[in-house]
C-alpha atoms as a PDB file:
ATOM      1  CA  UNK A   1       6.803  34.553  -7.022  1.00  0.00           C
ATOM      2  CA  UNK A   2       5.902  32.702  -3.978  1.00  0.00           C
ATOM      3  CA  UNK A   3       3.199  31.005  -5.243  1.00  0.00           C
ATOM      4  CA  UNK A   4       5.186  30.389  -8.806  1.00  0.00           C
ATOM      5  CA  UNK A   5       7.722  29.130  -6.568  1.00  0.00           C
ATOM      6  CA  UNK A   6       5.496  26.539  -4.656  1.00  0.00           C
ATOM      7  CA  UNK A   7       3.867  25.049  -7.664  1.00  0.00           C
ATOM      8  CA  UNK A   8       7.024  24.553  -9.437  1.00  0.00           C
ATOM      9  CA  UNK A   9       7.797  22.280  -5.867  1.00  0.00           C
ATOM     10  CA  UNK A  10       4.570  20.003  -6.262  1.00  0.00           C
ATOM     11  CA  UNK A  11       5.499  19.577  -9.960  1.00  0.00           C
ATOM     12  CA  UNK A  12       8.533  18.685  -9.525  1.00  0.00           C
ATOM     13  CA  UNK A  13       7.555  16.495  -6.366  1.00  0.00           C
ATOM     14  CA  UNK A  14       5.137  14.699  -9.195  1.00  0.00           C
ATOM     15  CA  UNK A  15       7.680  14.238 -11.571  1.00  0.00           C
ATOM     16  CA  UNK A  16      10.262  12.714  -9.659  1.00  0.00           C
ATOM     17  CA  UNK A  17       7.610  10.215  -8.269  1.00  0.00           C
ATOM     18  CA  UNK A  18       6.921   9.521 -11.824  1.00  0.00           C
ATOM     19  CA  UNK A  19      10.346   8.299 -12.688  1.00  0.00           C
ATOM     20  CA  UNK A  20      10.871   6.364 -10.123  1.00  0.00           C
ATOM     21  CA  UNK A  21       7.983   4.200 -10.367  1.00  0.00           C
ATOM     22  CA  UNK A  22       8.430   4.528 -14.455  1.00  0.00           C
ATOM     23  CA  UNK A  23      11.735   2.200 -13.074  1.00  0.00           C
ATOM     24  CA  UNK A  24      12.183  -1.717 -14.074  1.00  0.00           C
ATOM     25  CA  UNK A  25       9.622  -2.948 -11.125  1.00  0.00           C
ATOM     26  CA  UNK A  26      11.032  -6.920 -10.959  1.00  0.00           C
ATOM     27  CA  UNK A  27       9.452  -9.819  -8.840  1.00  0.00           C
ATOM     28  CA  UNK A  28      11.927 -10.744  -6.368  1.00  0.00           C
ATOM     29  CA  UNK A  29       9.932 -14.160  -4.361  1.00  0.00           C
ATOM     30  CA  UNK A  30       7.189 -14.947  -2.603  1.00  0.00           C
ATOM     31  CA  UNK A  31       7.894 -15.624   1.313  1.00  0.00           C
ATOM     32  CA  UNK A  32       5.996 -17.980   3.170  1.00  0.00           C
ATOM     33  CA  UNK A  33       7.835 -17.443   6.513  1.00  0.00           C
ATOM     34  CA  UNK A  34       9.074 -14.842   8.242  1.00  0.00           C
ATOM     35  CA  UNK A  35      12.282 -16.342   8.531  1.00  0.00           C
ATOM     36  CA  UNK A  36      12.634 -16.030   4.796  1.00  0.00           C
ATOM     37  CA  UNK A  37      12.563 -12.753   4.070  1.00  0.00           C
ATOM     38  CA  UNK A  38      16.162 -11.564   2.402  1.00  0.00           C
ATOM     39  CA  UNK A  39      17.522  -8.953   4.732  1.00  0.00           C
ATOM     40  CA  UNK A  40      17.043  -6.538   2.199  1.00  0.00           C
ATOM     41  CA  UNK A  41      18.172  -2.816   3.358  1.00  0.00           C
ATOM     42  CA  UNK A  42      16.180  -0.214   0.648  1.00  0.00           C
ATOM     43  CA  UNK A  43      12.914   1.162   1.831  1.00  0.00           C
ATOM     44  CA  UNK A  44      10.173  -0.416   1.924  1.00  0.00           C
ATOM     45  CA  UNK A  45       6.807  -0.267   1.675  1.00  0.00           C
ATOM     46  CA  UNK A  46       4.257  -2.954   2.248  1.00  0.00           C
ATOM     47  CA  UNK A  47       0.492  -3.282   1.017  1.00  0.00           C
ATOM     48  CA  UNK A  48      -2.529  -4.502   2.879  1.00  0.00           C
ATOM     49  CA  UNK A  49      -6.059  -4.984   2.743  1.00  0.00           C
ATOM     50  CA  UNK A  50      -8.437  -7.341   3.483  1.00  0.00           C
ATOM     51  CA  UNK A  51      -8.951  -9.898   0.312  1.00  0.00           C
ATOM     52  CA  UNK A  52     -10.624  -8.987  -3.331  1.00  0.00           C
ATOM     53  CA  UNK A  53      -9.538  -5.058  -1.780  1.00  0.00           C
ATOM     54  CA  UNK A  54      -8.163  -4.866  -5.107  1.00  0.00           C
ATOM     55  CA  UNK A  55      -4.032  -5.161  -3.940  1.00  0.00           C
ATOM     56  CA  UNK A  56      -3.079  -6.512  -6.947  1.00  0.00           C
ATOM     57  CA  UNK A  57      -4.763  -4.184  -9.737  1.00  0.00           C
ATOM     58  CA  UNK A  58      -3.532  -1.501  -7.456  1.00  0.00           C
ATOM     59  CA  UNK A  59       0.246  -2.210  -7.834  1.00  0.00           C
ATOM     60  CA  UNK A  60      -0.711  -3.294 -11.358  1.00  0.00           C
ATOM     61  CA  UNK A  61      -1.711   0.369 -11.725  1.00  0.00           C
ATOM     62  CA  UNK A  62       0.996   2.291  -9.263  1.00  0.00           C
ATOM     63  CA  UNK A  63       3.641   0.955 -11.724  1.00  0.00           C
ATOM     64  CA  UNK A  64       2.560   0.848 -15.185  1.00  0.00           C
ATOM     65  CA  UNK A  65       2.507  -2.304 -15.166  1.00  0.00           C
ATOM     66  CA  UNK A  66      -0.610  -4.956 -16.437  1.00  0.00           C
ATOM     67  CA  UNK A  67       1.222  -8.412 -14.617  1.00  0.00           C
ATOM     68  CA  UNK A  68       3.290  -7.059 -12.133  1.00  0.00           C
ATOM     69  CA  UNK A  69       0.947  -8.391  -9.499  1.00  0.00           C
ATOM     70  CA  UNK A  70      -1.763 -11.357 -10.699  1.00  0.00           C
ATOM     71  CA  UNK A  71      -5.215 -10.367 -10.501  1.00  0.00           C
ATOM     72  CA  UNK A  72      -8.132 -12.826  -9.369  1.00  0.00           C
ATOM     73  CA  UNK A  73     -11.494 -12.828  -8.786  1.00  0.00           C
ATOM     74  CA  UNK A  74     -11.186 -15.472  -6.137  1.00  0.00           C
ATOM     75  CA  UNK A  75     -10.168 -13.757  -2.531  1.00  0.00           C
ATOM     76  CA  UNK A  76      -7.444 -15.603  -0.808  1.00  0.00           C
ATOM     77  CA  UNK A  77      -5.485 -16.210  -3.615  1.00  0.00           C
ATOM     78  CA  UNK A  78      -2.304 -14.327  -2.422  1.00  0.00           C
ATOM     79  CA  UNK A  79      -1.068 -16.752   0.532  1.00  0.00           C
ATOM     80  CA  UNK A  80       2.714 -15.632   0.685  1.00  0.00           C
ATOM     81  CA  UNK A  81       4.226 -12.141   0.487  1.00  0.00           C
ATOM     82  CA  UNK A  82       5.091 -11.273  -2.464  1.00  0.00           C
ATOM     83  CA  UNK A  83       8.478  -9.372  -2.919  1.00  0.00           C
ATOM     84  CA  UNK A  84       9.187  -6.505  -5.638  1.00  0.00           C
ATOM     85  CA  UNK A  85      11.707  -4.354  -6.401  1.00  0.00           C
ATOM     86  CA  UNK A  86      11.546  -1.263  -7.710  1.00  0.00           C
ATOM     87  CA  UNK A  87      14.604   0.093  -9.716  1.00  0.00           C
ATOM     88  CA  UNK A  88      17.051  -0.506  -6.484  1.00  0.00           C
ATOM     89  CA  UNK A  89      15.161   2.091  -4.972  1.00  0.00           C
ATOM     90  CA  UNK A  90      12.659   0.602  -3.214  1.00  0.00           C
ATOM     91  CA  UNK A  91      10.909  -2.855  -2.307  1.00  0.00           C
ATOM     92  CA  UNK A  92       7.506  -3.257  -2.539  1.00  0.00           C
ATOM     93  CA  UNK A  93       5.853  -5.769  -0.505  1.00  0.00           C
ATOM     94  CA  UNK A  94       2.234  -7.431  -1.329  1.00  0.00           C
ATOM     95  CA  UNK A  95       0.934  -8.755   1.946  1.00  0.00           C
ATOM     96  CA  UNK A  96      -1.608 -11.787   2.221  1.00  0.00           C
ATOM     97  CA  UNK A  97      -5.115 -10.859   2.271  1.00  0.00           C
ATOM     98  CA  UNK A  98      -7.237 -11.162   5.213  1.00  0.00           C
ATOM     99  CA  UNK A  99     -10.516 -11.716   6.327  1.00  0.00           C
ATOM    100  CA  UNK A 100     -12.170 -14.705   3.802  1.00  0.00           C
ATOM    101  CA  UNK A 101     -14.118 -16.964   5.385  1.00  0.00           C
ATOM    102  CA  UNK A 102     -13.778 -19.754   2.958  1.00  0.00           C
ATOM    103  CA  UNK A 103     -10.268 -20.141   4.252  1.00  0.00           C
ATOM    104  CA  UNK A 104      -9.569 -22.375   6.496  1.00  0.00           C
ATOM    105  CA  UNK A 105      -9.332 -21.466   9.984  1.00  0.00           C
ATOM    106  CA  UNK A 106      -5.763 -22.932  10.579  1.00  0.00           C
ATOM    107  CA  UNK A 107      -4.407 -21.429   7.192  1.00  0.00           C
ATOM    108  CA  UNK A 108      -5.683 -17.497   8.355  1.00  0.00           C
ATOM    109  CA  UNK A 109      -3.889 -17.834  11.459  1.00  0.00           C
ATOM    110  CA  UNK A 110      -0.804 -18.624   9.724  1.00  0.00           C
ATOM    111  CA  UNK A 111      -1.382 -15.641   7.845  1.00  0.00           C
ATOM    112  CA  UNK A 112      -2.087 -13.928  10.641  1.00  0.00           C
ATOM    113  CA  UNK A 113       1.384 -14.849  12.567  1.00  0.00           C
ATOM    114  CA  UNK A 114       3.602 -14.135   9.271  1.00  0.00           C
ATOM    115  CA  UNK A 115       1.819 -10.496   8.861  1.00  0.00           C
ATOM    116  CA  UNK A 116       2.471  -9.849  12.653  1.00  0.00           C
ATOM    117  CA  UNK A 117       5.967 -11.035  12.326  1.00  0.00           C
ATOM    118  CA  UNK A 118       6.469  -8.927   9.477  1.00  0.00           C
ATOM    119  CA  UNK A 119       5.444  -5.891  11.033  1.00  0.00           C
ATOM    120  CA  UNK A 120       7.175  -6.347  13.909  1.00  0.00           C
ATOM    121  CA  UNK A 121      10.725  -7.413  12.864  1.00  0.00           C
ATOM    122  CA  UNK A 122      11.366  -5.006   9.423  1.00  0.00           C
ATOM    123  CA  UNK A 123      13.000  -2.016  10.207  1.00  0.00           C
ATOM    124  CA  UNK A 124      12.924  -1.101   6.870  1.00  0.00           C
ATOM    125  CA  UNK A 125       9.379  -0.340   6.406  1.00  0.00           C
ATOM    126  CA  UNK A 126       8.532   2.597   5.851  1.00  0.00           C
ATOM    127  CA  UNK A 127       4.630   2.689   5.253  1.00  0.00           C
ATOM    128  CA  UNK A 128       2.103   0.285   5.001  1.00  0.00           C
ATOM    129  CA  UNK A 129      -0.760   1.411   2.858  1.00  0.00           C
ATOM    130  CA  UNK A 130      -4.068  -0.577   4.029  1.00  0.00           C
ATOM    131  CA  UNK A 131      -6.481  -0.557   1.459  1.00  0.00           C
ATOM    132  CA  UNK A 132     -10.020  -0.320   2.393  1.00  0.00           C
ATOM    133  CA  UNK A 133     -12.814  -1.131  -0.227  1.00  0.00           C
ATOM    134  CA  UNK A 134     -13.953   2.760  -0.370  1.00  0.00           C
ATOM    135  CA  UNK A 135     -18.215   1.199  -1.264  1.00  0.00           C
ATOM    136  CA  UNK A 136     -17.858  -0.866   2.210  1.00  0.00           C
ATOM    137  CA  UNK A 137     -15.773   1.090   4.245  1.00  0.00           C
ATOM    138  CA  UNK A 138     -14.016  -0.125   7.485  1.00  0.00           C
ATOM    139  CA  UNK A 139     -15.172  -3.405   8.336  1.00  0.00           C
ATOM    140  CA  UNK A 140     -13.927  -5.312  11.614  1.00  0.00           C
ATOM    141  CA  UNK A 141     -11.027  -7.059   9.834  1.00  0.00           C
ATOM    142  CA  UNK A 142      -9.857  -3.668   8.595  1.00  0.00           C
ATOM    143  CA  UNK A 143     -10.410  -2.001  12.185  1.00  0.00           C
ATOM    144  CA  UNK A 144      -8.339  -5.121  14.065  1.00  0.00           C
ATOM    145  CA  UNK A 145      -5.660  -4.971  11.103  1.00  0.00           C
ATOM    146  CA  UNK A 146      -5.538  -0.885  12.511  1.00  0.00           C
ATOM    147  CA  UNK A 147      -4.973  -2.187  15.998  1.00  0.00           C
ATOM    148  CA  UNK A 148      -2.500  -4.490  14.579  1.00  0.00           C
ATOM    149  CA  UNK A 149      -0.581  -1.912  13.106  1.00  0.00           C
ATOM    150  CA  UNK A 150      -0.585   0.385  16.169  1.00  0.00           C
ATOM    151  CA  UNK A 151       0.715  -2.266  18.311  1.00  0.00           C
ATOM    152  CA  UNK A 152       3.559  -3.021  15.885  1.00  0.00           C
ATOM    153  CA  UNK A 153       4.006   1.043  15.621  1.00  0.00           C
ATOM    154  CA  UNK A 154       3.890   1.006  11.826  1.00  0.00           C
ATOM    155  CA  UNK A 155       3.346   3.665  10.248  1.00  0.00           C
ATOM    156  CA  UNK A 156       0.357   3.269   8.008  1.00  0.00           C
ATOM    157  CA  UNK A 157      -2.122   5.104   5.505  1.00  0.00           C
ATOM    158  CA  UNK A 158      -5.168   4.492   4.754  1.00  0.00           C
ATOM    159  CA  UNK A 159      -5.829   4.193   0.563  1.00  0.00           C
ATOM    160  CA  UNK A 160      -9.247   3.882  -0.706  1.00  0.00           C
ATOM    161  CA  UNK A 161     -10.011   1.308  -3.287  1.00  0.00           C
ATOM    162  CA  UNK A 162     -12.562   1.045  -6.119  1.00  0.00           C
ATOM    163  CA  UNK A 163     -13.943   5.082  -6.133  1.00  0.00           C
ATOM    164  CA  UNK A 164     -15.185   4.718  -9.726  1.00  0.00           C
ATOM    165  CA  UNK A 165     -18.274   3.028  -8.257  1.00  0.00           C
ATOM    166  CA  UNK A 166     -18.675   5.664  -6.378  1.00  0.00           C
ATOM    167  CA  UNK A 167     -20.739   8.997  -6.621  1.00  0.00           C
ATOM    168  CA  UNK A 168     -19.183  12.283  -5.324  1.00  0.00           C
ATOM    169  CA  UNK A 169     -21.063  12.319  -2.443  1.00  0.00           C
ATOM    170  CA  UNK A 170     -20.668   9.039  -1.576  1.00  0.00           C
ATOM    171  CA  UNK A 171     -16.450   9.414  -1.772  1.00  0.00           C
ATOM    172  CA  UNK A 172     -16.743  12.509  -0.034  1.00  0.00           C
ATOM    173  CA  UNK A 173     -18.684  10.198   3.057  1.00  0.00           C
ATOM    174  CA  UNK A 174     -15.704   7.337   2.660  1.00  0.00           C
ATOM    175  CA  UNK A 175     -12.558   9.939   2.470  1.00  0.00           C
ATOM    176  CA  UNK A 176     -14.214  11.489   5.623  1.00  0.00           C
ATOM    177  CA  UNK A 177     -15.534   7.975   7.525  1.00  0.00           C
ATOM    178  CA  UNK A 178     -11.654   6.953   6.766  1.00  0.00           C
ATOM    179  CA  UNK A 179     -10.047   9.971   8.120  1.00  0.00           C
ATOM    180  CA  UNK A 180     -11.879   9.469  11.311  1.00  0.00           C
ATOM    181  CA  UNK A 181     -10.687   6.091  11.239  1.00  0.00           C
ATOM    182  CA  UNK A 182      -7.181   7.325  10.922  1.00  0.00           C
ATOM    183  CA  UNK A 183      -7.691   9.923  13.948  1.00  0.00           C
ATOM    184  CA  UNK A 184      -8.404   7.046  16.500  1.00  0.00           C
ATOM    185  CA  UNK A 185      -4.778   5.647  15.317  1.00  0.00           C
ATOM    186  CA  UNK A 186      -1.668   6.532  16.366  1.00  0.00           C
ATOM    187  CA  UNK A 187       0.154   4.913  13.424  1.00  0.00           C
ATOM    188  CA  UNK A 188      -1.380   6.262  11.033  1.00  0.00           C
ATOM    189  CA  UNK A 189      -0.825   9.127   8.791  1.00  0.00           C
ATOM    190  CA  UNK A 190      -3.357  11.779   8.526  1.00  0.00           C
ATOM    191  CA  UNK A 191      -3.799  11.486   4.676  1.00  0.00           C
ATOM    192  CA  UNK A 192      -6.327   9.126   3.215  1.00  0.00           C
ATOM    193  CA  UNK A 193      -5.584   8.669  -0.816  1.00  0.00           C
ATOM    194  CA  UNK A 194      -8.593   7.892  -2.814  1.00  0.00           C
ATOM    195  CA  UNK A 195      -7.887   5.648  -6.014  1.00  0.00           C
ATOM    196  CA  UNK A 196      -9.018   3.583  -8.553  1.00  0.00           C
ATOM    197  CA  UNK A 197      -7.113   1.505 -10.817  1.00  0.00           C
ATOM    198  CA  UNK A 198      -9.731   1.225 -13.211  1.00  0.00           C
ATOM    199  CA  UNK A 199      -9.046   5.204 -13.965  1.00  0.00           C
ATOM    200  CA  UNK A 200      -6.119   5.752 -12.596  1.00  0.00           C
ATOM    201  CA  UNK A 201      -7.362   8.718 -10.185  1.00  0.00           C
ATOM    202  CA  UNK A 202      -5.274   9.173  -7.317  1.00  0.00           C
ATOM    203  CA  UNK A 203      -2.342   7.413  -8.552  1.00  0.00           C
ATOM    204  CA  UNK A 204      -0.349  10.038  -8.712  1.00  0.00           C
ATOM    205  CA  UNK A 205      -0.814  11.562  -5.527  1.00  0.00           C
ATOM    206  CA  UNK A 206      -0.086   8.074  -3.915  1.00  0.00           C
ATOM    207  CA  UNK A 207       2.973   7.704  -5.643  1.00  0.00           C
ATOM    208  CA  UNK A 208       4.344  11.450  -4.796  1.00  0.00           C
ATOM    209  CA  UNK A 209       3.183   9.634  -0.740  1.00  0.00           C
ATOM    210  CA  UNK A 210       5.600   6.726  -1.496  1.00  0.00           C
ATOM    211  CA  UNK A 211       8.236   8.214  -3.483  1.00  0.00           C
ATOM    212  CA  UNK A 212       8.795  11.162  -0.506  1.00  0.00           C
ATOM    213  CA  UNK A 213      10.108   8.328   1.564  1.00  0.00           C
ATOM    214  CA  UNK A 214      12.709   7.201  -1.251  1.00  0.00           C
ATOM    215  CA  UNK A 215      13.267  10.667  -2.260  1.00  0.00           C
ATOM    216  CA  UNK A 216      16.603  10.871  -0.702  1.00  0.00           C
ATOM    217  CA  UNK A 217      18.347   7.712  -1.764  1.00  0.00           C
ATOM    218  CA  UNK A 218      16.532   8.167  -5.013  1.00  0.00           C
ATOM    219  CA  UNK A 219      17.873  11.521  -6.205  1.00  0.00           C
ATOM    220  CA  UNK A 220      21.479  10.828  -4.907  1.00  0.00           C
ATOM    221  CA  UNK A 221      21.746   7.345  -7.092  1.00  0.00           C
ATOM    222  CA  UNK A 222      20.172   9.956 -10.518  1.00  0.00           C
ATOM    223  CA  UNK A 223      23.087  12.245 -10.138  1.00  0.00           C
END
């Protein structure tokens, strides 16, 4: 019964993380300065990753969606954070990429002071989900962006990208390279999600991770 009991929880854990990010998902504006974010007050969660991580398919994918976020094949494209929200329930937040080197100097440090702002000055976040490339790993960007976060204490987890290219053992060496990644940080959360938004794998669990921290103000506004 126990057991019965505990799998009806996960299922119905899955299914109410399914219907929330089955919800209208509308673009709200892009921000180019801190000072311009609305003083929105739902939960909210906020992606990162260094750029052509694959942000925007991933979004794309998390809500059903094929234009939610624009995908391009030229990293550095996303230069403002970009706002959504997510049935009332939530607001998602795309963060600039980091780390191209074709971008000028004086442009990635304005990046870098809006992300740092960010971090630091909106209580509402929840989680920040850094995306790491799971063929490449951690690089330095990625590994500073970690130190970022710490220093900012927001809470963070790590989400592979891209594991269709990927052999089994070769995902089982990323999911364990990034876990010992997240051990050395004290913001992040122990879980590392592997996805792809090619197949969808690992969608779901990611959005049962996301969901858990609307769960409350989610259920109340069904009933």
């Amino acid at each position: 019964m126990a057991w019965r009991q505990s799998e009806f929880g996960v299922k119905k854990r899955l299914e109410n993380a399914r219907l929330l990010f089955a919800q209208e998902c509308k673009f709200l504006r892009p921000v180019k300065a801190f000072a311009d974010l609305p003083p929105t007050k739902l939960p909210e969660i906020a992606f990162a990753g260094r750029s052509n991580v694959g942000k925007s398919s991933l979004l794309n994918a998390l809500t059903n969606r094929n234009r939610l976020a624009r995908v391009s094949n030229t990293p550095g494209r996303t230069r403002d954070i970009n706002l959504f929200d997510l049935g009332g329930h939530l607001t998602l937040a795309d963060l600039p990429g980091y780390g191209f080197a074709r971008v000028a100097r004086a442009m990635s440090d304005e990046w870098q002071r809006l992300i740092s702002a960010y971090l630091q000055g909106r209580p509402q976040l929840r989680r920040v989900c850094l995306l790491i490339d799971a063929r490449h790993g951690a690089n330095e960007n990625d590994q500073l962006m970690m130190k970022l976060l710490d220093a900012a204490a927001a809470s963070f987890v790590i989400v592979l990208t891209k594991i269709d290219k990927l052999k089994p053992r070769e995902l089982e060496e990323a999911v364990n390279a990034a876990k010992a990644h997240a051990l050395k940080h004290v913001a992040a959360h122990p879980d590392v999600i592997a996805t792809s938004a090619e197949t969808k794998t690992g969608m779901e669990e990611l959005r049962a991770h996301l969901a858990d921290l609307a769960e409350t103000r989610y259920k109340a506004r069904r009933h």
